[in-house]
PDB file of N, CA and C in Angstrom:
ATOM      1  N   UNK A   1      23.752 -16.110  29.449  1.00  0.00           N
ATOM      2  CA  UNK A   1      22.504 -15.463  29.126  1.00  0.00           C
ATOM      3  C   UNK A   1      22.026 -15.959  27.759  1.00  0.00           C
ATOM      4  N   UNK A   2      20.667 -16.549  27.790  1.00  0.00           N
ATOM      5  CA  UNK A   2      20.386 -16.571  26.316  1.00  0.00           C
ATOM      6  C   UNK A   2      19.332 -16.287  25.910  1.00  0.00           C
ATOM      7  N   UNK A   3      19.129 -15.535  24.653  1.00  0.00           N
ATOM      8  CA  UNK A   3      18.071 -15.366  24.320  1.00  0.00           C
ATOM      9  C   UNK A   3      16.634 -16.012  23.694  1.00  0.00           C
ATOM     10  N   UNK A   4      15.870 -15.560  24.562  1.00  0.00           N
ATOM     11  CA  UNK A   4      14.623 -15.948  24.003  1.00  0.00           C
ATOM     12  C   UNK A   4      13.297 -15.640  23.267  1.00  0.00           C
ATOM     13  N   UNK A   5      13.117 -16.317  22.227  1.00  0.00           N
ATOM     14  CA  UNK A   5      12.064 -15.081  21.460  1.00  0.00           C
ATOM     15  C   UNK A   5      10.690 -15.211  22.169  1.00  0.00           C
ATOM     16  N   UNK A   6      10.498 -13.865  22.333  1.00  0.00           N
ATOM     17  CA  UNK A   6       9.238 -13.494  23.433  1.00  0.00           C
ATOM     18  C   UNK A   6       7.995 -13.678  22.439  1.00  0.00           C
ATOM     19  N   UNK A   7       6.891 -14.028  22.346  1.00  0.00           N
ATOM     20  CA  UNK A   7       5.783 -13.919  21.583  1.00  0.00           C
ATOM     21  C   UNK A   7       5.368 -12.476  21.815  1.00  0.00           C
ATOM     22  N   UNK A   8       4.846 -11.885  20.450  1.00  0.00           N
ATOM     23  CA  UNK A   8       4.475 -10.340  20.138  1.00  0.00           C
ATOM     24  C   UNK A   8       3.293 -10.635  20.872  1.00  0.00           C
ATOM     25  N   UNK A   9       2.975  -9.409  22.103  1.00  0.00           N
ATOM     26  CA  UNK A   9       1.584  -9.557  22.628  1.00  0.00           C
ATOM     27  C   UNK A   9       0.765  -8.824  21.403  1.00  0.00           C
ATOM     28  N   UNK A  10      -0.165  -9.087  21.728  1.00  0.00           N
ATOM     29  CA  UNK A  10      -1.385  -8.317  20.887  1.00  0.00           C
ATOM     30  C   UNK A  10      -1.574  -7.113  21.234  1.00  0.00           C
ATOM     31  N   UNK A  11      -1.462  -6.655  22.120  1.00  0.00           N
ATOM     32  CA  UNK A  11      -1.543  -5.456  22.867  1.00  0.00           C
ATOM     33  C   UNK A  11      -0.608  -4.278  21.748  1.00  0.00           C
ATOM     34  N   UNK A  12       0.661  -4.831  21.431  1.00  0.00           N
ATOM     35  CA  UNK A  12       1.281  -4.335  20.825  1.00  0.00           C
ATOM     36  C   UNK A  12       1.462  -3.945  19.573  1.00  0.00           C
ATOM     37  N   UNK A  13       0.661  -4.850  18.766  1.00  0.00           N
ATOM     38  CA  UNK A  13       0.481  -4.396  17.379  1.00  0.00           C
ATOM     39  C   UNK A  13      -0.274  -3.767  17.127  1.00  0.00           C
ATOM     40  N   UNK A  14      -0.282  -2.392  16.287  1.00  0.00           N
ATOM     41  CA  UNK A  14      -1.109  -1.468  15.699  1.00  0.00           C
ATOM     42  C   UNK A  14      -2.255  -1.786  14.945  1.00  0.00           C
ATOM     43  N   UNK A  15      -3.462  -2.071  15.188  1.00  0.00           N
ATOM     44  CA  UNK A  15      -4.573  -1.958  14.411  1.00  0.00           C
ATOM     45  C   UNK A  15      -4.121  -1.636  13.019  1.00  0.00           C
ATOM     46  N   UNK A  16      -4.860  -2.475  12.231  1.00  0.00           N
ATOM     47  CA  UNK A  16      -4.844  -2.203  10.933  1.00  0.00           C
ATOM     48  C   UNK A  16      -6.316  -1.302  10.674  1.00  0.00           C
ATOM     49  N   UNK A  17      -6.280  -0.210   9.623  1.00  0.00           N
ATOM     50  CA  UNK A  17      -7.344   0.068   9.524  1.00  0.00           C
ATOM     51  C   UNK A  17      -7.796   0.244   7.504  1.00  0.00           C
ATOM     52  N   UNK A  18      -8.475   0.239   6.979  1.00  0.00           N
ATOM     53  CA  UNK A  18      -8.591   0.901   5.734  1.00  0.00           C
ATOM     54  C   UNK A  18      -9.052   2.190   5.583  1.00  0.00           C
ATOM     55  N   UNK A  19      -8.037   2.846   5.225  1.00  0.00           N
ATOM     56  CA  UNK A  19      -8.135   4.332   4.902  1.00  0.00           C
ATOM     57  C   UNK A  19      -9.122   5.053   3.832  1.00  0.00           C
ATOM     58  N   UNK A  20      -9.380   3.925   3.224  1.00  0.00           N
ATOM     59  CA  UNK A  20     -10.565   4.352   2.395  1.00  0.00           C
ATOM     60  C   UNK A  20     -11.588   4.124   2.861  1.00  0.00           C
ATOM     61  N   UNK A  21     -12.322   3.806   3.875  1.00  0.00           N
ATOM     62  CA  UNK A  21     -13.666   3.861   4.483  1.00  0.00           C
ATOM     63  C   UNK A  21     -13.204   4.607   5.839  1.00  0.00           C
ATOM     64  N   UNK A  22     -12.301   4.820   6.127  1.00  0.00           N
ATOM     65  CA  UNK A  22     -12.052   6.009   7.663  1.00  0.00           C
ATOM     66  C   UNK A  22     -12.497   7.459   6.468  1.00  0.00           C
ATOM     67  N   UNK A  23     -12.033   7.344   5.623  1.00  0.00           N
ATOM     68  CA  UNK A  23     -12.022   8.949   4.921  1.00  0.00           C
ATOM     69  C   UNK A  23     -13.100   9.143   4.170  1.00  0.00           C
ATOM     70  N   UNK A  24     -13.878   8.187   3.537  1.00  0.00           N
ATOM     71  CA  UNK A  24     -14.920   8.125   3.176  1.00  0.00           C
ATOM     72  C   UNK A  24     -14.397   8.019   1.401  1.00  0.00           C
ATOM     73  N   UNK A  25     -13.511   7.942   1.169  1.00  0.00           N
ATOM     74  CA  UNK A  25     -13.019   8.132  -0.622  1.00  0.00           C
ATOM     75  C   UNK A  25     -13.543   6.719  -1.326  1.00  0.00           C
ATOM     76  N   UNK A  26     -14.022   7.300  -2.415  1.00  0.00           N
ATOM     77  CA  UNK A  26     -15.015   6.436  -3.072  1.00  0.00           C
ATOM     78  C   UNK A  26     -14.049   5.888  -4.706  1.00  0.00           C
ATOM     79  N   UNK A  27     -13.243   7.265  -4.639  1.00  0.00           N
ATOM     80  CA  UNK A  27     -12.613   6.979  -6.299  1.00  0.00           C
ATOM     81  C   UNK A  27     -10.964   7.095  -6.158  1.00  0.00           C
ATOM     82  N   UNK A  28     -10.290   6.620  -6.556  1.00  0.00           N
ATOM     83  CA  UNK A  28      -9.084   6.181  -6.663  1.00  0.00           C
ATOM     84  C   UNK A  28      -8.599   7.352  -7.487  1.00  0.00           C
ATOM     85  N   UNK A  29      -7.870   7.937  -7.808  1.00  0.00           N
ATOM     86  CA  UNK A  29      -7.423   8.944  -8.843  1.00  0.00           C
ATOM     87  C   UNK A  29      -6.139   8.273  -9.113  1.00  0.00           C
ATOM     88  N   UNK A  30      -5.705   7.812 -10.533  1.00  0.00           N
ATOM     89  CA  UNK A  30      -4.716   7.203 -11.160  1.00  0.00           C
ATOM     90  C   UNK A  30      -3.683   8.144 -11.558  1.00  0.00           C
ATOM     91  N   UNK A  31      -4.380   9.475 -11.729  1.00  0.00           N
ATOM     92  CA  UNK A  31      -3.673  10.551 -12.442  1.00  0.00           C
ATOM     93  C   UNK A  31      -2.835  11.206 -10.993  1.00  0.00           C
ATOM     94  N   UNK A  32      -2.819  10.851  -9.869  1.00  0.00           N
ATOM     95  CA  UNK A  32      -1.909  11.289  -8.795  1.00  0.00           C
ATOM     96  C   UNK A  32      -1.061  10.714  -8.390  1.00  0.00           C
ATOM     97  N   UNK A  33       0.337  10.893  -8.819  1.00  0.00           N
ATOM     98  CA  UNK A  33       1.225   9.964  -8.028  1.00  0.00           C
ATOM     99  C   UNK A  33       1.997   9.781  -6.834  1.00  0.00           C
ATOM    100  N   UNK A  34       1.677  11.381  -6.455  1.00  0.00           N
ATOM    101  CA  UNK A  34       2.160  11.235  -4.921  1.00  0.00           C
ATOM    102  C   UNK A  34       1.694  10.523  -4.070  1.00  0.00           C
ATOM    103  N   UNK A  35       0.009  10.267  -4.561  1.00  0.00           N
ATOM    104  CA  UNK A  35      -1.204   9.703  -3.636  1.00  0.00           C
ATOM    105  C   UNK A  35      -0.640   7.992  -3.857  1.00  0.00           C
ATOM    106  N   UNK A  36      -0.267   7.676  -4.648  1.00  0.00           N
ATOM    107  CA  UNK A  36      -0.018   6.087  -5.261  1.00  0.00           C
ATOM    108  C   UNK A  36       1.121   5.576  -4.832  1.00  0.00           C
ATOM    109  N   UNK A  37       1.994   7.010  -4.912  1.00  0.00           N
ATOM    110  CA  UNK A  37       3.451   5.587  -4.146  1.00  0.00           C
ATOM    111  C   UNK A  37       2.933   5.483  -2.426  1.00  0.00           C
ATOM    112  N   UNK A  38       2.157   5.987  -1.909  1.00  0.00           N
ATOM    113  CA  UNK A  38       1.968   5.370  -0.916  1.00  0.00           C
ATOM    114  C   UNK A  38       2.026   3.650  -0.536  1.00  0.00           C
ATOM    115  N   UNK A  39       1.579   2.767  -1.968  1.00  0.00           N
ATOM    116  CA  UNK A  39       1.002   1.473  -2.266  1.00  0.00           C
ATOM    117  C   UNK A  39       1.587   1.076  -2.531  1.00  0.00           C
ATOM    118  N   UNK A  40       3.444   1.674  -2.851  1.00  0.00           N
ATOM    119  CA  UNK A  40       4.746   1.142  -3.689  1.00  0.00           C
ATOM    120  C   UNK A  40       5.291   0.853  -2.873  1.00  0.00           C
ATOM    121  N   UNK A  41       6.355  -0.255  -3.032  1.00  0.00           N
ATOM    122  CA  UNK A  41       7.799  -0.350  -2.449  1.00  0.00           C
ATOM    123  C   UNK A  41       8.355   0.404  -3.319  1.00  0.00           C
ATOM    124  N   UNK A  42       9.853   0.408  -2.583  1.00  0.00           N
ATOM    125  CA  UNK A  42      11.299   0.918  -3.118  1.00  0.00           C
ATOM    126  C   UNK A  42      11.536   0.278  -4.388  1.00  0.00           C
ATOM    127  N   UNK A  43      11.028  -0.960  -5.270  1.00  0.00           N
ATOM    128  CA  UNK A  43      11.797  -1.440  -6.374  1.00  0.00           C
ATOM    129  C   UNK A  43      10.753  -0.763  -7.141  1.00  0.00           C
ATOM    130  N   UNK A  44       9.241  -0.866  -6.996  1.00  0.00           N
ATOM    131  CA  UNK A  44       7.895  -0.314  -7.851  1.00  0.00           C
ATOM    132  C   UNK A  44       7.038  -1.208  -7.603  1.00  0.00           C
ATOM    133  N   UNK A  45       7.427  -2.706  -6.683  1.00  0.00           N
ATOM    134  CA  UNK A  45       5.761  -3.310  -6.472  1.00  0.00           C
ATOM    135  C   UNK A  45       4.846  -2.458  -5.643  1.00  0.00           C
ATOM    136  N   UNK A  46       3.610  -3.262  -6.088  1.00  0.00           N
ATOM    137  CA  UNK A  46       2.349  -3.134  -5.184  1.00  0.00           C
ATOM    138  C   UNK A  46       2.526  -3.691  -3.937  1.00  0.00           C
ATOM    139  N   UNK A  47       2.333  -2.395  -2.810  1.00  0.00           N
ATOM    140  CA  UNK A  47       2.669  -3.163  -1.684  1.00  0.00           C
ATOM    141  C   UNK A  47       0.872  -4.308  -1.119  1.00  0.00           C
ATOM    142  N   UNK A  48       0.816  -5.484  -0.044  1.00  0.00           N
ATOM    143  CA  UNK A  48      -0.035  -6.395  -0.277  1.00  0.00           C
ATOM    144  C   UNK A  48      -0.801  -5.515   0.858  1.00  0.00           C
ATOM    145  N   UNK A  49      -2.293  -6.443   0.914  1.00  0.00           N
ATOM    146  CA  UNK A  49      -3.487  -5.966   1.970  1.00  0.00           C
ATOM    147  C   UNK A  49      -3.250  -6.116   3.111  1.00  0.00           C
ATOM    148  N   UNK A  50      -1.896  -6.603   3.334  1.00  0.00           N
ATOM    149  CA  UNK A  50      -1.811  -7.165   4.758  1.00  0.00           C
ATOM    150  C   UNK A  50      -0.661  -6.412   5.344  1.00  0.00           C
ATOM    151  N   UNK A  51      -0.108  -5.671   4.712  1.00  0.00           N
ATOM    152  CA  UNK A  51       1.167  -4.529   4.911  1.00  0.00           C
ATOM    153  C   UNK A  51       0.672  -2.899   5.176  1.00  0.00           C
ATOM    154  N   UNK A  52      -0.250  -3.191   4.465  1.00  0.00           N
ATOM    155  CA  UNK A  52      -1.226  -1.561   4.192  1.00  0.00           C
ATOM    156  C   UNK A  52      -2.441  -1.813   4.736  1.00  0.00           C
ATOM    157  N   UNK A  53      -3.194  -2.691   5.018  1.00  0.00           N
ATOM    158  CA  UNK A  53      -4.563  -2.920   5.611  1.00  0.00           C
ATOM    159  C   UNK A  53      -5.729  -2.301   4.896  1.00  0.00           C
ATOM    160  N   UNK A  54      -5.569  -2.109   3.791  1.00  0.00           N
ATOM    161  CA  UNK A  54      -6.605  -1.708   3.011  1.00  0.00           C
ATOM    162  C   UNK A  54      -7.459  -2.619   2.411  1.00  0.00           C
ATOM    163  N   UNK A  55      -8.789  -2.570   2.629  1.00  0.00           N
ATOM    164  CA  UNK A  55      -9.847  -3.759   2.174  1.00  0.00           C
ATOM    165  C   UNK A  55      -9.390  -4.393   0.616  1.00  0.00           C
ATOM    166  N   UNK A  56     -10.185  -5.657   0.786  1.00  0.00           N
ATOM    167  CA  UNK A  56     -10.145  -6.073  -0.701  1.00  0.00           C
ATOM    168  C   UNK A  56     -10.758  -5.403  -1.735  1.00  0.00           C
ATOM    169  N   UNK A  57     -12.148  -4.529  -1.703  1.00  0.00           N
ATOM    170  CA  UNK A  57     -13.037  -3.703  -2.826  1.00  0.00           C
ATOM    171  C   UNK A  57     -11.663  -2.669  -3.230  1.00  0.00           C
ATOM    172  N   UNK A  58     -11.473  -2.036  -1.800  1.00  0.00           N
ATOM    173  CA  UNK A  58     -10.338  -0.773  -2.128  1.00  0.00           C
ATOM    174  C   UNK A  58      -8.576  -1.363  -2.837  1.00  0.00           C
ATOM    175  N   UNK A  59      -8.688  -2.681  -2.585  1.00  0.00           N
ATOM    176  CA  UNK A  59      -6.719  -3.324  -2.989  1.00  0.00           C
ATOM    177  C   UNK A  59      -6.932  -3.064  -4.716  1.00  0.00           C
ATOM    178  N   UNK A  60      -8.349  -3.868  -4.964  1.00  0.00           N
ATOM    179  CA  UNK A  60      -8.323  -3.925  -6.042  1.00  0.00           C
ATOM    180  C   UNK A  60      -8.430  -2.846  -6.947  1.00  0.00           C
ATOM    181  N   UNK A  61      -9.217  -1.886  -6.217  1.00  0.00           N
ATOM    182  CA  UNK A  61      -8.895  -0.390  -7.203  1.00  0.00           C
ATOM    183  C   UNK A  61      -7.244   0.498  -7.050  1.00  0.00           C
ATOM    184  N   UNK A  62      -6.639   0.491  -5.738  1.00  0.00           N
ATOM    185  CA  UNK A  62      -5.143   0.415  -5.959  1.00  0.00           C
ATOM    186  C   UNK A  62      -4.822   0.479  -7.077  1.00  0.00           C
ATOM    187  N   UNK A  63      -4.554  -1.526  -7.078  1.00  0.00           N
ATOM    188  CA  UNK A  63      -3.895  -1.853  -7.708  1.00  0.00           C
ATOM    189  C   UNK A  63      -4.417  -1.327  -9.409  1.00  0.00           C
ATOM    190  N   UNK A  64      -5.623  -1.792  -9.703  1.00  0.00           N
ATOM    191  CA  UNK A  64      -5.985  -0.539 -10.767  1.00  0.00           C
ATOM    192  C   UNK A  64      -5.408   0.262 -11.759  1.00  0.00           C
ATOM    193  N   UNK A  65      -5.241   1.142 -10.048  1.00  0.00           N
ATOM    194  CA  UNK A  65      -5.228   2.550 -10.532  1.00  0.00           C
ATOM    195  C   UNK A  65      -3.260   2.893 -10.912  1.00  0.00           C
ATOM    196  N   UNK A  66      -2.494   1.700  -9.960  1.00  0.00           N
ATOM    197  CA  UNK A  66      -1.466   1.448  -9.850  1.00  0.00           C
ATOM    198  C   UNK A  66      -1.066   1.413 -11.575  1.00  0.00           C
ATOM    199  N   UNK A  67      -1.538   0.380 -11.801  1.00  0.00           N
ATOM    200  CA  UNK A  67      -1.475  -0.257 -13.438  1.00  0.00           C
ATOM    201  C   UNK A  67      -1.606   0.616 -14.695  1.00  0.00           C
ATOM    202  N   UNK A  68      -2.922   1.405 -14.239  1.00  0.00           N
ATOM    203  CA  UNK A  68      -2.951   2.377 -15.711  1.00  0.00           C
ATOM    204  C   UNK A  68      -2.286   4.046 -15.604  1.00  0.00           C
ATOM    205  N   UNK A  69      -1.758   4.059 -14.569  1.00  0.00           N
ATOM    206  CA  UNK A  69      -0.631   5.468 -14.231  1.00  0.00           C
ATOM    207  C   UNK A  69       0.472   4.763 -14.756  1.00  0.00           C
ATOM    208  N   UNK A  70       0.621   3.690 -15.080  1.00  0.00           N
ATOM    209  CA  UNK A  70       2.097   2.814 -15.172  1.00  0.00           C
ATOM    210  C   UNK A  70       2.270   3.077 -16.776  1.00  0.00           C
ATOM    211  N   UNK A  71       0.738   2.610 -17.167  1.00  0.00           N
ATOM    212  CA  UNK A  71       0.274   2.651 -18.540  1.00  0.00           C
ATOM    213  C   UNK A  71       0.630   3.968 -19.512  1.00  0.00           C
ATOM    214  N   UNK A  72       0.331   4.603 -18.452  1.00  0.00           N
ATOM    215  CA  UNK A  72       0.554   5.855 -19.184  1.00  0.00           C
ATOM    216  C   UNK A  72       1.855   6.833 -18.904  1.00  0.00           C
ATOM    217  N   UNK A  73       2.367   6.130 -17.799  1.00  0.00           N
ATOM    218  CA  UNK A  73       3.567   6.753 -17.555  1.00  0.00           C
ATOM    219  C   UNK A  73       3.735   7.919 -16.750  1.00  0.00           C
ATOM    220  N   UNK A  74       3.025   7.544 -15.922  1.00  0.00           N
ATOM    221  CA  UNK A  74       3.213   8.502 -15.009  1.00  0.00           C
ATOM    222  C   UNK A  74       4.129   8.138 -13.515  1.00  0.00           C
ATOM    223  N   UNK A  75       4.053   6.633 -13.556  1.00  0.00           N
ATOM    224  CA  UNK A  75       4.227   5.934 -12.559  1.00  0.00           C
ATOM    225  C   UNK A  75       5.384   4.630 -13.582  1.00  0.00           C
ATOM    226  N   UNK A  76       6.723   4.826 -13.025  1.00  0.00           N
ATOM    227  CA  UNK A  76       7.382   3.966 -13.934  1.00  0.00           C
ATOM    228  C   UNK A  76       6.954   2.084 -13.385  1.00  0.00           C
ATOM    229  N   UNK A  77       6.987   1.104 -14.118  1.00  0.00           N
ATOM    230  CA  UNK A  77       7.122   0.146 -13.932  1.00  0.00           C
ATOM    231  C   UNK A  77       8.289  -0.848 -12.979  1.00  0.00           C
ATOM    232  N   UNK A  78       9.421  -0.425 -13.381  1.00  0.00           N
ATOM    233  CA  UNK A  78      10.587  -0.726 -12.236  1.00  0.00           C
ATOM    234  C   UNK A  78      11.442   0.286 -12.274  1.00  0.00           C
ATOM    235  N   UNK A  79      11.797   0.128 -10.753  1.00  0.00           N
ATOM    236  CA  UNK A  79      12.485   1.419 -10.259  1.00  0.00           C
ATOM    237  C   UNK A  79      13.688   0.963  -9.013  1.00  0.00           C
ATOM    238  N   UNK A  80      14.480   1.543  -9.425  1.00  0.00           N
ATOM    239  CA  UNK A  80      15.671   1.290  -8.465  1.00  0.00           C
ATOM    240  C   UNK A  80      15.586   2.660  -6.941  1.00  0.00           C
ATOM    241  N   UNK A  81      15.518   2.127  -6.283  1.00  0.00           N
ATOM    242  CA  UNK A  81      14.911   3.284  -5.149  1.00  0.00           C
ATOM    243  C   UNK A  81      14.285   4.699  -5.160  1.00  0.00           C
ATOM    244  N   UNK A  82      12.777   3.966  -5.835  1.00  0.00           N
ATOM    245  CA  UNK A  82      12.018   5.393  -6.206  1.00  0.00           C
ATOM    246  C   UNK A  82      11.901   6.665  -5.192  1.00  0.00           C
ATOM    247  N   UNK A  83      11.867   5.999  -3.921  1.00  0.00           N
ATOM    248  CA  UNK A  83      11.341   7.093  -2.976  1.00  0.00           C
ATOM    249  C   UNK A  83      12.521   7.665  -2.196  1.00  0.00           C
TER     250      UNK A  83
END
């Protein structure tokens, strides 16, 4: 018996969508961090647009908003399994 790698139908992968134009949210809030590690990995990166499906107008406020919670410490910079 051997195996063979099947090609992923399309059928099967989940739509990507951006959550910031399904919900209608216009402003990023930096000062929330429960709302922000959504956008984290486990070490403290920014997770990318293509993992999260969130537009480019909206990555870039993320990331942002990612940066100056970091700034101020609300949101550490590196982290050994934050979540």
């Amino acid at each position: 018996m051997t195996l063979m790698n099947e090609p992923i139908k399309r059928a099967d992968i989940k739509p990507k969508y951006c959550r910031f134009k399904k919900n209608g949210i216009k402003y990023i809030d930096y000062k929330d961090p429960d709302f922000l590690l959504k956008f984290i990995n486990e070490q403290g990166k920014i997770l990318p647009r293509r993992l999260t499906g969130t537009s480019w107008k909206f990555q870039k406020k993320v990331s942002q908003a990612v940066k100056r919670a970091r700034h101020i410490a609300i949101l550490p910079y590196l982290a050994d399994q934050m979540k």
